[in-house]
C-alpha atoms as a PDB file:
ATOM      1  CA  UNK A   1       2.103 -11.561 -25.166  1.00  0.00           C
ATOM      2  CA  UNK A   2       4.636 -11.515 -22.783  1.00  0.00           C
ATOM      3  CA  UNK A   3       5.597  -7.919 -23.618  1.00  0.00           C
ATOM      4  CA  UNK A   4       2.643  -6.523 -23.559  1.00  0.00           C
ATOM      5  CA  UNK A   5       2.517  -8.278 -20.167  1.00  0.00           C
ATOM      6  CA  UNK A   6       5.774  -6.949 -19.045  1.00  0.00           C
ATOM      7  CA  UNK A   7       4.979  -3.424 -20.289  1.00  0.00           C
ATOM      8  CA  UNK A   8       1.350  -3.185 -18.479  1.00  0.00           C
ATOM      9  CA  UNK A   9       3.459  -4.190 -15.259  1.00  0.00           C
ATOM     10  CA  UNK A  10       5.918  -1.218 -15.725  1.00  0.00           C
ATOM     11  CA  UNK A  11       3.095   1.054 -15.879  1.00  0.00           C
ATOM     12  CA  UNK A  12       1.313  -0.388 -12.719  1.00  0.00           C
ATOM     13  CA  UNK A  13       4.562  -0.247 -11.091  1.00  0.00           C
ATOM     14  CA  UNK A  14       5.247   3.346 -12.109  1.00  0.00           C
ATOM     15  CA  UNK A  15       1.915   4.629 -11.846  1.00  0.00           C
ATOM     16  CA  UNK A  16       1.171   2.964  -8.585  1.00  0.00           C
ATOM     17  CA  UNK A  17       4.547   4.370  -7.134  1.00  0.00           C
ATOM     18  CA  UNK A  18       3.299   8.301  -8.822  1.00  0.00           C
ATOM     19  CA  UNK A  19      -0.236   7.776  -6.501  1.00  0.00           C
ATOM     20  CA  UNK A  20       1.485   6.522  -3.344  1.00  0.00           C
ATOM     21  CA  UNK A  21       4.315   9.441  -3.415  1.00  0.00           C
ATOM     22  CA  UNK A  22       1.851  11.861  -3.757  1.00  0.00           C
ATOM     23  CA  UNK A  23      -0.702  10.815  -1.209  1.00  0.00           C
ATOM     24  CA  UNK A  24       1.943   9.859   1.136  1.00  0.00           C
ATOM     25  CA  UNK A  25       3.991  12.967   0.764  1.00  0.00           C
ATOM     26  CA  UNK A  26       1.011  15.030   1.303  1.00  0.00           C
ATOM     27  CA  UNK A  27       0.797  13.504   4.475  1.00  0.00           C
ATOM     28  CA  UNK A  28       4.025  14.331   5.663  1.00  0.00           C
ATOM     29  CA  UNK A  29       3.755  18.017   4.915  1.00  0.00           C
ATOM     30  CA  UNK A  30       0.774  18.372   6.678  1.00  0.00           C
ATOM     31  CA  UNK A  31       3.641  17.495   9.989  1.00  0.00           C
ATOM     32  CA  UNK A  32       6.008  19.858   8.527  1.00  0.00           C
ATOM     33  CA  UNK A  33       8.868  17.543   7.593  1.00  0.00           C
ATOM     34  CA  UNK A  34      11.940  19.069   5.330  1.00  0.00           C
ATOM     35  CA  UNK A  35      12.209  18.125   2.217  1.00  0.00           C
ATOM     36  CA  UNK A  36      15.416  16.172   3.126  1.00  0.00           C
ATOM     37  CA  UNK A  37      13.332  13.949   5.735  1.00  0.00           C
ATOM     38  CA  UNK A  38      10.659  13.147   2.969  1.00  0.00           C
ATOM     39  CA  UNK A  39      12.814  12.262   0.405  1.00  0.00           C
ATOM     40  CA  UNK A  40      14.995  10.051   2.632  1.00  0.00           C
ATOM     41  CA  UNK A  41      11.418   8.062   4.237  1.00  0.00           C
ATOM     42  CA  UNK A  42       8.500   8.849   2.614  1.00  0.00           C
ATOM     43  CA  UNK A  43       9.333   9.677  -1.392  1.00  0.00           C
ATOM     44  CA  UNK A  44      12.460   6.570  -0.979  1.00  0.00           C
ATOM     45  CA  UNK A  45       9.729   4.526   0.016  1.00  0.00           C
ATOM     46  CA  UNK A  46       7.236   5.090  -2.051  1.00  0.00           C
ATOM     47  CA  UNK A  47       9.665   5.085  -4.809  1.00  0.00           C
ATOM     48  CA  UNK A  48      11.242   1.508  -3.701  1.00  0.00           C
ATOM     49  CA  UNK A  49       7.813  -0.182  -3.390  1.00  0.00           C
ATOM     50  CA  UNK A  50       8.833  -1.600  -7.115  1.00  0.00           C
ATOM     51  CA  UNK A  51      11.865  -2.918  -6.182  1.00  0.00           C
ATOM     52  CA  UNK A  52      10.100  -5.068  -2.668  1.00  0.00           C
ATOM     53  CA  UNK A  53       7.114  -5.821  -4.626  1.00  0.00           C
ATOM     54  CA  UNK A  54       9.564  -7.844  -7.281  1.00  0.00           C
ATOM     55  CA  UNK A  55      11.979  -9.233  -4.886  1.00  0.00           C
ATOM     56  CA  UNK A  56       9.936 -10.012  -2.808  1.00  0.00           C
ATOM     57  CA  UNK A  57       7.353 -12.130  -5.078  1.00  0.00           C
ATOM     58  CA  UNK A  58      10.635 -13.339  -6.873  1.00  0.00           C
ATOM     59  CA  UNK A  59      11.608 -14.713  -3.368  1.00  0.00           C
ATOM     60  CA  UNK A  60       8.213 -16.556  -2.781  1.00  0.00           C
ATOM     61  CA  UNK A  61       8.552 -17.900  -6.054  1.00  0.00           C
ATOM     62  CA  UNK A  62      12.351 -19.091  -5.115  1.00  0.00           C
ATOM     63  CA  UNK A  63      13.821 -16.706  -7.962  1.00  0.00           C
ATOM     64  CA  UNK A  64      16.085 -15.030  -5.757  1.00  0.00           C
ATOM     65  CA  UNK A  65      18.578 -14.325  -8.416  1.00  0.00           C
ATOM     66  CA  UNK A  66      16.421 -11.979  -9.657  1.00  0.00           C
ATOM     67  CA  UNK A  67      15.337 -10.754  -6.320  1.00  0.00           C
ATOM     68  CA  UNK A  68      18.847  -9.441  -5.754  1.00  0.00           C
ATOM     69  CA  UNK A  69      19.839  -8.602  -8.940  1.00  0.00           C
ATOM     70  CA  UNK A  70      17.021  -5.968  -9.408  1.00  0.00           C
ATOM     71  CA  UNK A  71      17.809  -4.791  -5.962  1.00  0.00           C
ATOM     72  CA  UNK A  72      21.638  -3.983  -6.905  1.00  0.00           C
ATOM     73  CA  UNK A  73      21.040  -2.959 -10.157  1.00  0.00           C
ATOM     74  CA  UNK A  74      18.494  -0.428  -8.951  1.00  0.00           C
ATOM     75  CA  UNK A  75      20.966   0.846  -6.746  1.00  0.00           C
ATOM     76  CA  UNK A  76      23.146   1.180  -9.554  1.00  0.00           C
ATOM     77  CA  UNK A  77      20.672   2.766 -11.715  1.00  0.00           C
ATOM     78  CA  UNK A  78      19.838   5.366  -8.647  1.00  0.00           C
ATOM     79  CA  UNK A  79      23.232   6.590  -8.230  1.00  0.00           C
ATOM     80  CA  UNK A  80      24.839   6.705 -11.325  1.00  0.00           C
ATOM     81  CA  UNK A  81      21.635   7.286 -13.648  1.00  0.00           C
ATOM     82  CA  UNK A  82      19.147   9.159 -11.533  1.00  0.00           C
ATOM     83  CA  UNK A  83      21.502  11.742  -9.898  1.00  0.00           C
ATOM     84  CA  UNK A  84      23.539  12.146 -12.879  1.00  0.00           C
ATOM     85  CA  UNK A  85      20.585  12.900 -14.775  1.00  0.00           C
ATOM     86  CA  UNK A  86      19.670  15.588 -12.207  1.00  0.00           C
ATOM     87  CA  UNK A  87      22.829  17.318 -12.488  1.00  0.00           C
ATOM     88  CA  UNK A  88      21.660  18.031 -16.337  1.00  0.00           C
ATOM     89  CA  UNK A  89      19.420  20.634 -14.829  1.00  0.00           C
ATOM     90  CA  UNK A  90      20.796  21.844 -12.003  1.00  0.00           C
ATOM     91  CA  UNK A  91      24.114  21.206  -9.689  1.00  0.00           C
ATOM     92  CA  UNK A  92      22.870  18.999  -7.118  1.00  0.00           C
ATOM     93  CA  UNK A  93      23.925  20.480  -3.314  1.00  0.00           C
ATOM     94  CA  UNK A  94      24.453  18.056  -0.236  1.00  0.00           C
ATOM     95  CA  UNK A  95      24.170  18.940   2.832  1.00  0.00           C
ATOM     96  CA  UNK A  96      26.990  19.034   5.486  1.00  0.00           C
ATOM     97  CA  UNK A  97      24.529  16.346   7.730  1.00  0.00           C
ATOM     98  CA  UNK A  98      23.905  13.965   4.518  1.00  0.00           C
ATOM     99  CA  UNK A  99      27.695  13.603   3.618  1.00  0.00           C
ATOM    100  CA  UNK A 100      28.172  12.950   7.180  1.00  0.00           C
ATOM    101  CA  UNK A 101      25.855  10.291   7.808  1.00  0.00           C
ATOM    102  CA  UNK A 102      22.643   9.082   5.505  1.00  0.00           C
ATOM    103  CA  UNK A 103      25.521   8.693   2.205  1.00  0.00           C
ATOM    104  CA  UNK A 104      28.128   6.932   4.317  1.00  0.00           C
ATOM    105  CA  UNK A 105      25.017   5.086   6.029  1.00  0.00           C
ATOM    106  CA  UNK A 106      24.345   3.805   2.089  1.00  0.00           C
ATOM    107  CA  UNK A 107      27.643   2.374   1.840  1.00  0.00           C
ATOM    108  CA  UNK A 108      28.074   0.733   4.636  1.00  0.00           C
ATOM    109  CA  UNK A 109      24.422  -0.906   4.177  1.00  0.00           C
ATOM    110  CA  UNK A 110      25.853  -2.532   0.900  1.00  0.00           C
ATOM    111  CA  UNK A 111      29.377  -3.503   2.334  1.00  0.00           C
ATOM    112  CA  UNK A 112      27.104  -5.220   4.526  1.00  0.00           C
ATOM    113  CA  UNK A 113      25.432  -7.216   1.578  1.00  0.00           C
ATOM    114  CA  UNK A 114      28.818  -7.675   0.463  1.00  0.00           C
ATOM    115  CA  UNK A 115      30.022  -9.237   3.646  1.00  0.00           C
ATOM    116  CA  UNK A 116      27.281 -11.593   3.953  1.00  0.00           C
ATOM    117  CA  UNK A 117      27.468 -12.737   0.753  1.00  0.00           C
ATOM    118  CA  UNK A 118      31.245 -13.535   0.542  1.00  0.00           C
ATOM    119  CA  UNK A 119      31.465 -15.328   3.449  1.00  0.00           C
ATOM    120  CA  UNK A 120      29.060 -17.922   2.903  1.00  0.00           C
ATOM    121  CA  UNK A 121      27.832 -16.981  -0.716  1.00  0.00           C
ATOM    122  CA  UNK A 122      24.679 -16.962   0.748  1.00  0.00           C
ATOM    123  CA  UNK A 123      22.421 -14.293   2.624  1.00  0.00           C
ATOM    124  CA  UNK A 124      20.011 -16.448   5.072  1.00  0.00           C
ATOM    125  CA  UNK A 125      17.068 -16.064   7.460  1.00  0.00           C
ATOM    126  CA  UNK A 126      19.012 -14.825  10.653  1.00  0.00           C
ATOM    127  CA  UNK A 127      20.941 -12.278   7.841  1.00  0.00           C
ATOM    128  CA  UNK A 128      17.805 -11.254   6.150  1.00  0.00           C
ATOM    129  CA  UNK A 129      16.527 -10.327  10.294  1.00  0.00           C
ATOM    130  CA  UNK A 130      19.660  -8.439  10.876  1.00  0.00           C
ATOM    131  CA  UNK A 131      18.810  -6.435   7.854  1.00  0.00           C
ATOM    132  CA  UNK A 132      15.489  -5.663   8.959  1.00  0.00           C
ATOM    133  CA  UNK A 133      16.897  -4.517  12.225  1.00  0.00           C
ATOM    134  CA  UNK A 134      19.060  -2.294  11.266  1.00  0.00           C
ATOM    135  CA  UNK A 135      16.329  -1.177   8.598  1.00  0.00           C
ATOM    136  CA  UNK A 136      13.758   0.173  11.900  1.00  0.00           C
ATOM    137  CA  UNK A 137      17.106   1.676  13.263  1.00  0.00           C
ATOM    138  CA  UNK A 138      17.238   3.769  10.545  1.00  0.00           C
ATOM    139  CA  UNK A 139      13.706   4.673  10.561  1.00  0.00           C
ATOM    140  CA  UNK A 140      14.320   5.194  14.084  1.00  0.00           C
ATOM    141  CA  UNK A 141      16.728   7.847  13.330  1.00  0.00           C
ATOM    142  CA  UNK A 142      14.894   9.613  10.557  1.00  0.00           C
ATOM    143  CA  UNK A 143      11.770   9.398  12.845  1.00  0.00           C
ATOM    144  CA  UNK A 144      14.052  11.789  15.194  1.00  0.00           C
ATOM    145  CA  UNK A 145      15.295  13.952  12.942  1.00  0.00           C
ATOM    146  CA  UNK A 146      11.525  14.615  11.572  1.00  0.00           C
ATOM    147  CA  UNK A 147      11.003  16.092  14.784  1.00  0.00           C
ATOM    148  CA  UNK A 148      13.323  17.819  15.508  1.00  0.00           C
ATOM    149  CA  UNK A 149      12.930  19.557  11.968  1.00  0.00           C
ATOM    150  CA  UNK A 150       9.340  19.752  12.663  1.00  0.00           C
ATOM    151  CA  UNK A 151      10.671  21.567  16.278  1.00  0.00           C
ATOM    152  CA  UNK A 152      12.387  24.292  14.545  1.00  0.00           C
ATOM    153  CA  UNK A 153      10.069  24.298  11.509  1.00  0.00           C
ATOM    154  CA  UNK A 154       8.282  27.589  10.529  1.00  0.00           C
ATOM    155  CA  UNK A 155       4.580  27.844  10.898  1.00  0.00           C
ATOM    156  CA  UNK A 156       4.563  30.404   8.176  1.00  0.00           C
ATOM    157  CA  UNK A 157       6.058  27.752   5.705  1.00  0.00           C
ATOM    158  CA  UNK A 158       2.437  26.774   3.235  1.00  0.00           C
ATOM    159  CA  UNK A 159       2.074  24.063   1.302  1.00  0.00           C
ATOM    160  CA  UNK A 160      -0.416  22.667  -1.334  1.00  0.00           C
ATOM    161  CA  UNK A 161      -2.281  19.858   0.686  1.00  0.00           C
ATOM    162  CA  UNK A 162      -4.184  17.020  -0.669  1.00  0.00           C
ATOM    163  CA  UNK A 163      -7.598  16.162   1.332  1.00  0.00           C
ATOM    164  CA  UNK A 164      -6.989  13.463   3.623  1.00  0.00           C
ATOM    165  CA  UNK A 165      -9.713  11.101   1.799  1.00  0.00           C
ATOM    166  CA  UNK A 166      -7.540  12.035  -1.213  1.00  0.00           C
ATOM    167  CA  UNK A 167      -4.313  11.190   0.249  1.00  0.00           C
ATOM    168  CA  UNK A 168      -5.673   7.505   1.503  1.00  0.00           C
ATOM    169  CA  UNK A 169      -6.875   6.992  -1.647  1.00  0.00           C
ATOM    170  CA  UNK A 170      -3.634   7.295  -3.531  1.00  0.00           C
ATOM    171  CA  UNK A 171      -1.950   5.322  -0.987  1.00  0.00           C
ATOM    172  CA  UNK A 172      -4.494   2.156  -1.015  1.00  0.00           C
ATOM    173  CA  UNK A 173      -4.662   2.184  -4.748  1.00  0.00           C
ATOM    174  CA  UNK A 174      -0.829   2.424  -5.221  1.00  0.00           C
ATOM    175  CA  UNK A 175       0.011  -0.265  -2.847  1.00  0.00           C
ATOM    176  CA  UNK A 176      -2.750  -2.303  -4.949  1.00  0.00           C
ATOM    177  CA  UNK A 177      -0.932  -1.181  -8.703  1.00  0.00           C
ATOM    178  CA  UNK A 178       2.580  -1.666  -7.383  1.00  0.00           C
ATOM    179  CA  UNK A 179       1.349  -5.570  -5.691  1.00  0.00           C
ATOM    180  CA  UNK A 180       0.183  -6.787  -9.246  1.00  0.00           C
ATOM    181  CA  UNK A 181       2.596  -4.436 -11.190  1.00  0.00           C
ATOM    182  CA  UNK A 182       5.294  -6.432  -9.528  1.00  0.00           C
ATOM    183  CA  UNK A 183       3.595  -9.836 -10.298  1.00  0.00           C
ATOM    184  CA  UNK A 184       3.514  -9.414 -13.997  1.00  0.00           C
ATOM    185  CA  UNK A 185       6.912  -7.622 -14.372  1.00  0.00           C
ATOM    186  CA  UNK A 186       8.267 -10.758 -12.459  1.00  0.00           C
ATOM    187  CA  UNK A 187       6.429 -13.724 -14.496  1.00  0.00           C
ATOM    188  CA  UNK A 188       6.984 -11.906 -17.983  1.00  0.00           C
ATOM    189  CA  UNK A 189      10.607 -10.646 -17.028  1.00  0.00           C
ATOM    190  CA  UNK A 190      11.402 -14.515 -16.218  1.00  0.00           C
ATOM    191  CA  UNK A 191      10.020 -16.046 -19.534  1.00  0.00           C
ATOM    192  CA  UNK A 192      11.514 -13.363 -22.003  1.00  0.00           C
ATOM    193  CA  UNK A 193      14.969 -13.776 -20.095  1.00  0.00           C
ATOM    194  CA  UNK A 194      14.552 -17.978 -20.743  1.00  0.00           C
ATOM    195  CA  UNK A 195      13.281 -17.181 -24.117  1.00  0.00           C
ATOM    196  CA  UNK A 196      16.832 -15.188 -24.882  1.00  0.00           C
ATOM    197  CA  UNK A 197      18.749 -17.711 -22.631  1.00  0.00           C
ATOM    198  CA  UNK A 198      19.202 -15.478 -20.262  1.00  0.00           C
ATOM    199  CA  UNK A 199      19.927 -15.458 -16.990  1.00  0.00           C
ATOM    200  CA  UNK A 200      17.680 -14.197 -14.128  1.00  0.00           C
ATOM    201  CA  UNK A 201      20.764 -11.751 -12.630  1.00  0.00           C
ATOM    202  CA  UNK A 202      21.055 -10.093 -16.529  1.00  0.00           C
ATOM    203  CA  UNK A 203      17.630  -9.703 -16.934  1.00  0.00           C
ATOM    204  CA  UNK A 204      17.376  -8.021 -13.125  1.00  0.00           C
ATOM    205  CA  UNK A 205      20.094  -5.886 -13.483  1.00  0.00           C
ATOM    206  CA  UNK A 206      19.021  -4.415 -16.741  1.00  0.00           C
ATOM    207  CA  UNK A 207      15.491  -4.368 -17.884  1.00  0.00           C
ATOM    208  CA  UNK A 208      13.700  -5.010 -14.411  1.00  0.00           C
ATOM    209  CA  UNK A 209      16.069  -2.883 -12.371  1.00  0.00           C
ATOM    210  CA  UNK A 210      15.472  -0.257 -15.073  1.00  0.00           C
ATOM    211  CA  UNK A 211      11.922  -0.719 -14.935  1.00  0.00           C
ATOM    212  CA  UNK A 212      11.516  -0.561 -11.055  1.00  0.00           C
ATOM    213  CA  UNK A 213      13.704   2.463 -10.748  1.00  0.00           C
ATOM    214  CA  UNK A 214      11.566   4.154 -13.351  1.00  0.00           C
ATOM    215  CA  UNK A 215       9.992   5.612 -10.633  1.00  0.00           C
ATOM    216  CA  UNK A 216      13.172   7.296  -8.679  1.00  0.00           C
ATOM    217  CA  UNK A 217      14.219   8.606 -11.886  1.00  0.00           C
ATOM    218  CA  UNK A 218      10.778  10.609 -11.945  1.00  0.00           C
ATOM    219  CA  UNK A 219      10.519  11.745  -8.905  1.00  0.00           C
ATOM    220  CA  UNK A 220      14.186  12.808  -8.887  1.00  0.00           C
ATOM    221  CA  UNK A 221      14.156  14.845 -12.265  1.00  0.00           C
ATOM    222  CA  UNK A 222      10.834  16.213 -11.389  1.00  0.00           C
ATOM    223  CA  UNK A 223      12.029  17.293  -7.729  1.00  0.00           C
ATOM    224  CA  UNK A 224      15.257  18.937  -9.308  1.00  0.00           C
ATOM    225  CA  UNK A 225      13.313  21.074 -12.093  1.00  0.00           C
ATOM    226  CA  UNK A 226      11.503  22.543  -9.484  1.00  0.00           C
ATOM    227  CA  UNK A 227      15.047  23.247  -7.407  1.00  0.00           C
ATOM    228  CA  UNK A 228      14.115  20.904  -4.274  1.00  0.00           C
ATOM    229  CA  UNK A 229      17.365  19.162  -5.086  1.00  0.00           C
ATOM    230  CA  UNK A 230      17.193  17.757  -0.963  1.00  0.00           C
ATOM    231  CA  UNK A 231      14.379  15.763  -2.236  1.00  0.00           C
ATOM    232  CA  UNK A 232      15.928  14.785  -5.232  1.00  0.00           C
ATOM    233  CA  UNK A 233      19.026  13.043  -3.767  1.00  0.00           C
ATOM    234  CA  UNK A 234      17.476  12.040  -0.526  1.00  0.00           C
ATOM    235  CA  UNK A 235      15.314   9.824  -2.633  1.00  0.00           C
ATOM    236  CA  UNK A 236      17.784   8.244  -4.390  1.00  0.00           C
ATOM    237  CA  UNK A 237      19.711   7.394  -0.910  1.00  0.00           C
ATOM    238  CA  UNK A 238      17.156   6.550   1.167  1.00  0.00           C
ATOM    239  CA  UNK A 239      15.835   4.291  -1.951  1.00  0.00           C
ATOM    240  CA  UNK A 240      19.399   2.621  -2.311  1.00  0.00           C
ATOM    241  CA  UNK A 241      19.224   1.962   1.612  1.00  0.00           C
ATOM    242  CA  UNK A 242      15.655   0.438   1.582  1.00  0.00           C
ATOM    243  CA  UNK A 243      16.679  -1.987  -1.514  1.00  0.00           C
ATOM    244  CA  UNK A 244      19.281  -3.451   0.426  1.00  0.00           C
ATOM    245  CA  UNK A 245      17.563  -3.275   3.980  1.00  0.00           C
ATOM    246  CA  UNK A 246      14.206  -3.654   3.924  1.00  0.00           C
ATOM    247  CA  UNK A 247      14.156  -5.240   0.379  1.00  0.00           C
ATOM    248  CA  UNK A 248      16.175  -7.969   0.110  1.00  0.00           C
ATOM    249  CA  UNK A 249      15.760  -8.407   4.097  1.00  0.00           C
ATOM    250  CA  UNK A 250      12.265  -9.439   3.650  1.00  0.00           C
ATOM    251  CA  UNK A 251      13.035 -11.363   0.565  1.00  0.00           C
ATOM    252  CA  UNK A 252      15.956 -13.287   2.636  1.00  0.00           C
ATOM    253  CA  UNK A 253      13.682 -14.003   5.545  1.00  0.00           C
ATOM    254  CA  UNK A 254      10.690 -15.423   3.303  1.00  0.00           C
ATOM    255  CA  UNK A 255      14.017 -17.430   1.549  1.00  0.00           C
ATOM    256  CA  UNK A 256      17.463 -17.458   1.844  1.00  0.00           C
ATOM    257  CA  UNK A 257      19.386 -15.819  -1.192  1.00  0.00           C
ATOM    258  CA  UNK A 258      22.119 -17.963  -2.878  1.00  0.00           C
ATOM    259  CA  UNK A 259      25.226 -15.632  -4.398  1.00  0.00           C
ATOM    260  CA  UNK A 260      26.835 -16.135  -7.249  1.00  0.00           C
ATOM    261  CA  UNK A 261      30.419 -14.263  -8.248  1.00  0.00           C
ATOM    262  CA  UNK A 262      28.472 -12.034 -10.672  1.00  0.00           C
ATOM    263  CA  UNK A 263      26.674 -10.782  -7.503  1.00  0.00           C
ATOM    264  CA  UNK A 264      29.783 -10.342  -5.683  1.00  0.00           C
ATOM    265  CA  UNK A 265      31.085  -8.288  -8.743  1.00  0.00           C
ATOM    266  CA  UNK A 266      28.441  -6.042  -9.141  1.00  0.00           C
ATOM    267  CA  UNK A 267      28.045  -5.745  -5.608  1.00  0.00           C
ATOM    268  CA  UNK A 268      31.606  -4.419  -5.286  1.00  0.00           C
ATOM    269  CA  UNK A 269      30.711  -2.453  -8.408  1.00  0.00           C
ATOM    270  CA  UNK A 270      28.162  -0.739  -6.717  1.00  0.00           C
ATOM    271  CA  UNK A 271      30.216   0.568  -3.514  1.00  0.00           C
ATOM    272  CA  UNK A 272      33.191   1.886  -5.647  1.00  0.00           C
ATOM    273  CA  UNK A 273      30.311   4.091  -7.523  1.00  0.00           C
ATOM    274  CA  UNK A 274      28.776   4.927  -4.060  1.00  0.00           C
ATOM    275  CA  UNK A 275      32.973   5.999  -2.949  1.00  0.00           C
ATOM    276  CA  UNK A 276      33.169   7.493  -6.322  1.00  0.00           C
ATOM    277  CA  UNK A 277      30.002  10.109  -6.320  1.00  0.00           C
ATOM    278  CA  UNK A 278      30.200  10.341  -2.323  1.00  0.00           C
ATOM    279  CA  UNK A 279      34.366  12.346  -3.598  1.00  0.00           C
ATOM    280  CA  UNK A 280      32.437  14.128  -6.115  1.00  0.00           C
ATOM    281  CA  UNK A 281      29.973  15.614  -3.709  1.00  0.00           C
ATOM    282  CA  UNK A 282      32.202  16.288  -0.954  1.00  0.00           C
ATOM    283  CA  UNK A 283      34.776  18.242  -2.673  1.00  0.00           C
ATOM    284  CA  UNK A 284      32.122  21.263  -3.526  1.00  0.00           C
ATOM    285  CA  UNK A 285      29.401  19.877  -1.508  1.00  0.00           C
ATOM    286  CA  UNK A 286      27.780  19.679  -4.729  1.00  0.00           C
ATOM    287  CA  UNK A 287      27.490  17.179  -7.535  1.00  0.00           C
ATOM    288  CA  UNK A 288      27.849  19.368 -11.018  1.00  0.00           C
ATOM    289  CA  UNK A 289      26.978  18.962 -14.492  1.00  0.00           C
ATOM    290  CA  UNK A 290      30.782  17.631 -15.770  1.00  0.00           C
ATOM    291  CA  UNK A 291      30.538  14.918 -12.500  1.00  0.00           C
ATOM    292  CA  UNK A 292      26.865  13.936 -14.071  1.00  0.00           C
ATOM    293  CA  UNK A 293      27.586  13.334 -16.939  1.00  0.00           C
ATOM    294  CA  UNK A 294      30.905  11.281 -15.995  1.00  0.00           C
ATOM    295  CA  UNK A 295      28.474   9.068 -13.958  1.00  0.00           C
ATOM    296  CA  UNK A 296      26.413   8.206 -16.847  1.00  0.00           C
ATOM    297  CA  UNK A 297      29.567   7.060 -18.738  1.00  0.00           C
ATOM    298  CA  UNK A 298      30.400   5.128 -16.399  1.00  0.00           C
ATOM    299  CA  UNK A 299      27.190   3.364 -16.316  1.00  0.00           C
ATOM    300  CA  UNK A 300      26.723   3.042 -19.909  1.00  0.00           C
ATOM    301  CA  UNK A 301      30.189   0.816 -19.621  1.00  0.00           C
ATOM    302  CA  UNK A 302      28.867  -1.063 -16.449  1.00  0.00           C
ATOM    303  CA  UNK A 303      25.880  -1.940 -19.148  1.00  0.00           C
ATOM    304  CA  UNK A 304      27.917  -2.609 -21.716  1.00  0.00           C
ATOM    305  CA  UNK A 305      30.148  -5.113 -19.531  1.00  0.00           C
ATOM    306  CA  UNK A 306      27.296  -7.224 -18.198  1.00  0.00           C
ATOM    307  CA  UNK A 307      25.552  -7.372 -21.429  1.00  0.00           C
ATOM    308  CA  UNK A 308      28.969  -9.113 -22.513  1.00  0.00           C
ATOM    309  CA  UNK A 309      30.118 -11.471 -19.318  1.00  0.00           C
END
């Protein structure tokens, strides 16, 4: 039962996510916001509502290994799985201005999480607020540069709009999927991992963080097929940057979020991967198929390792 639990979740999750993109994004292009913009607020957003909706009921329910588990192994997952799996279809470009500052912005967001957990092995209230702030200073920023694209946007430029009544509609009923989607992926998730004996961070890093990034991975592979590649990696950053920010800064500030070493490691994990495909796109300003597929290597091993710790 609980599989069938677990499994209606996922599709809540993912389908909720699929409305809420689509509404929301339809929004945006009606103000005339790049692809780049969307992907890094908008799409991320939408896209990440798995990931808060999990944490975040895992922290009310005082599960916040899982809470930051799923968050890390998300990011992970993003990085390694989603843009790799891009790069099967097309080369994926970066821009001079993402290099520069939204990828670097990434890192630094989980060095952060990395800092605050090794000093005290613990991420608390005043931590969790610090998050959030620096979470509406990033907003701030994209906010910016949506106008300023919007500025120097083309009014030639068309795009297939939703009707408004449309667009609200996806966006209330998403948010409403993804609330009880993340309810039932939590509960189920939790008694199939103490069923198997184990432990809330292996069962977030693998089959929810999977789950919840189901919907990245989409969005991502989708956006490349159809060659807006901007929107394909500025989802998967701006996702990575809301999990740590927004996510697990509301879950610390509902609870505080005790570390253990396995969080260190696969913290630490995570920012050597985000060094390691921030080389590979800076030497071309591209990520290509060879890189890809190295990235998904090394992920199947990162699997492979904390199936066996």
């Amino acid at each position: 039962m609980e599989y069938i639990i677990l499994i209606i979740g996922f599709v809540l999750l993912i389908k909720g996510a699929d409305f809420f993109v689509e509404g929301s994004s339809s929004v945006a292009k009606q103000l005339r916001v790049p692809s780049m913009i969307i992907g890094l607020t908008i799409v991320a957003m939408g896209t990440s509502l798995p990931e808060c909706s999990v944490s975040i009921t895992a922290a009310l329910a005082h599960k916040n290994g899982l809470a930051i588990s799923n968050a890390v192994g998300s990011n992970t997952f993003n990085l390694m799985v989603v843009c790799g799996a891009c790069t099967l279809f097309c080369p994926l470009a970066v821009q001079k201005e993402t290099l520069k500052k939204e990828f670097p912005f990434s890192i630094v967001a989980a060095l952060l999480l990395l800092g605050f957990g090794f000093t005290g092995m613990l991420v608390g209230h005043m931590e969790g607020f610090v998050m959030l702030f620096l979470f509406a200073c990033f907003l701030i920023w994209m906010i910016q540069s949506a106008r300023k694209a919007r500025a120097t946007a083309s009014d030639e430029e068309e795009y297939e709009i939703l009707p408004v009544w449309k667009c609200f509609l996806f966006i209330a009923g998403g948010i409403i999927a993804i609330k009880f989607g993340g309810d039932m992926v939590v509960d189920s998730a939790s008694t199939i991992a103490k069923n198997f004996g184990m432990t809330d961070t292996l069962i977030g890093l693998t089959i929810v963080a999977f789950g919840t990034s189901l919907p990245e991975l989409v969005t991502s592979i989708v956006a490349a097929r159809k060659d807006e590649v901007d929107m394909a990696l500025g989802n998967v950053i701006g996702s990575n940057i809301f999990n740590i920010l927004l996510v697990l800064g509301v879950a610390a500030a509902i609870s505080p979020i005790t570390f253990s070493m396995q969080n260190i490691i696969d913290i630490i994990v995570l920012v050597i991967m985000s060094i390691l495909v921030l080389i590979f796109a800076a030497t071309k300003k591209t990520i290509n198929r060879t890189e890809g597929i190295i990235m998904l290597v090394l992920y199947a091993g990162y699997v492979v390792y904390i199936c066996n710790r």
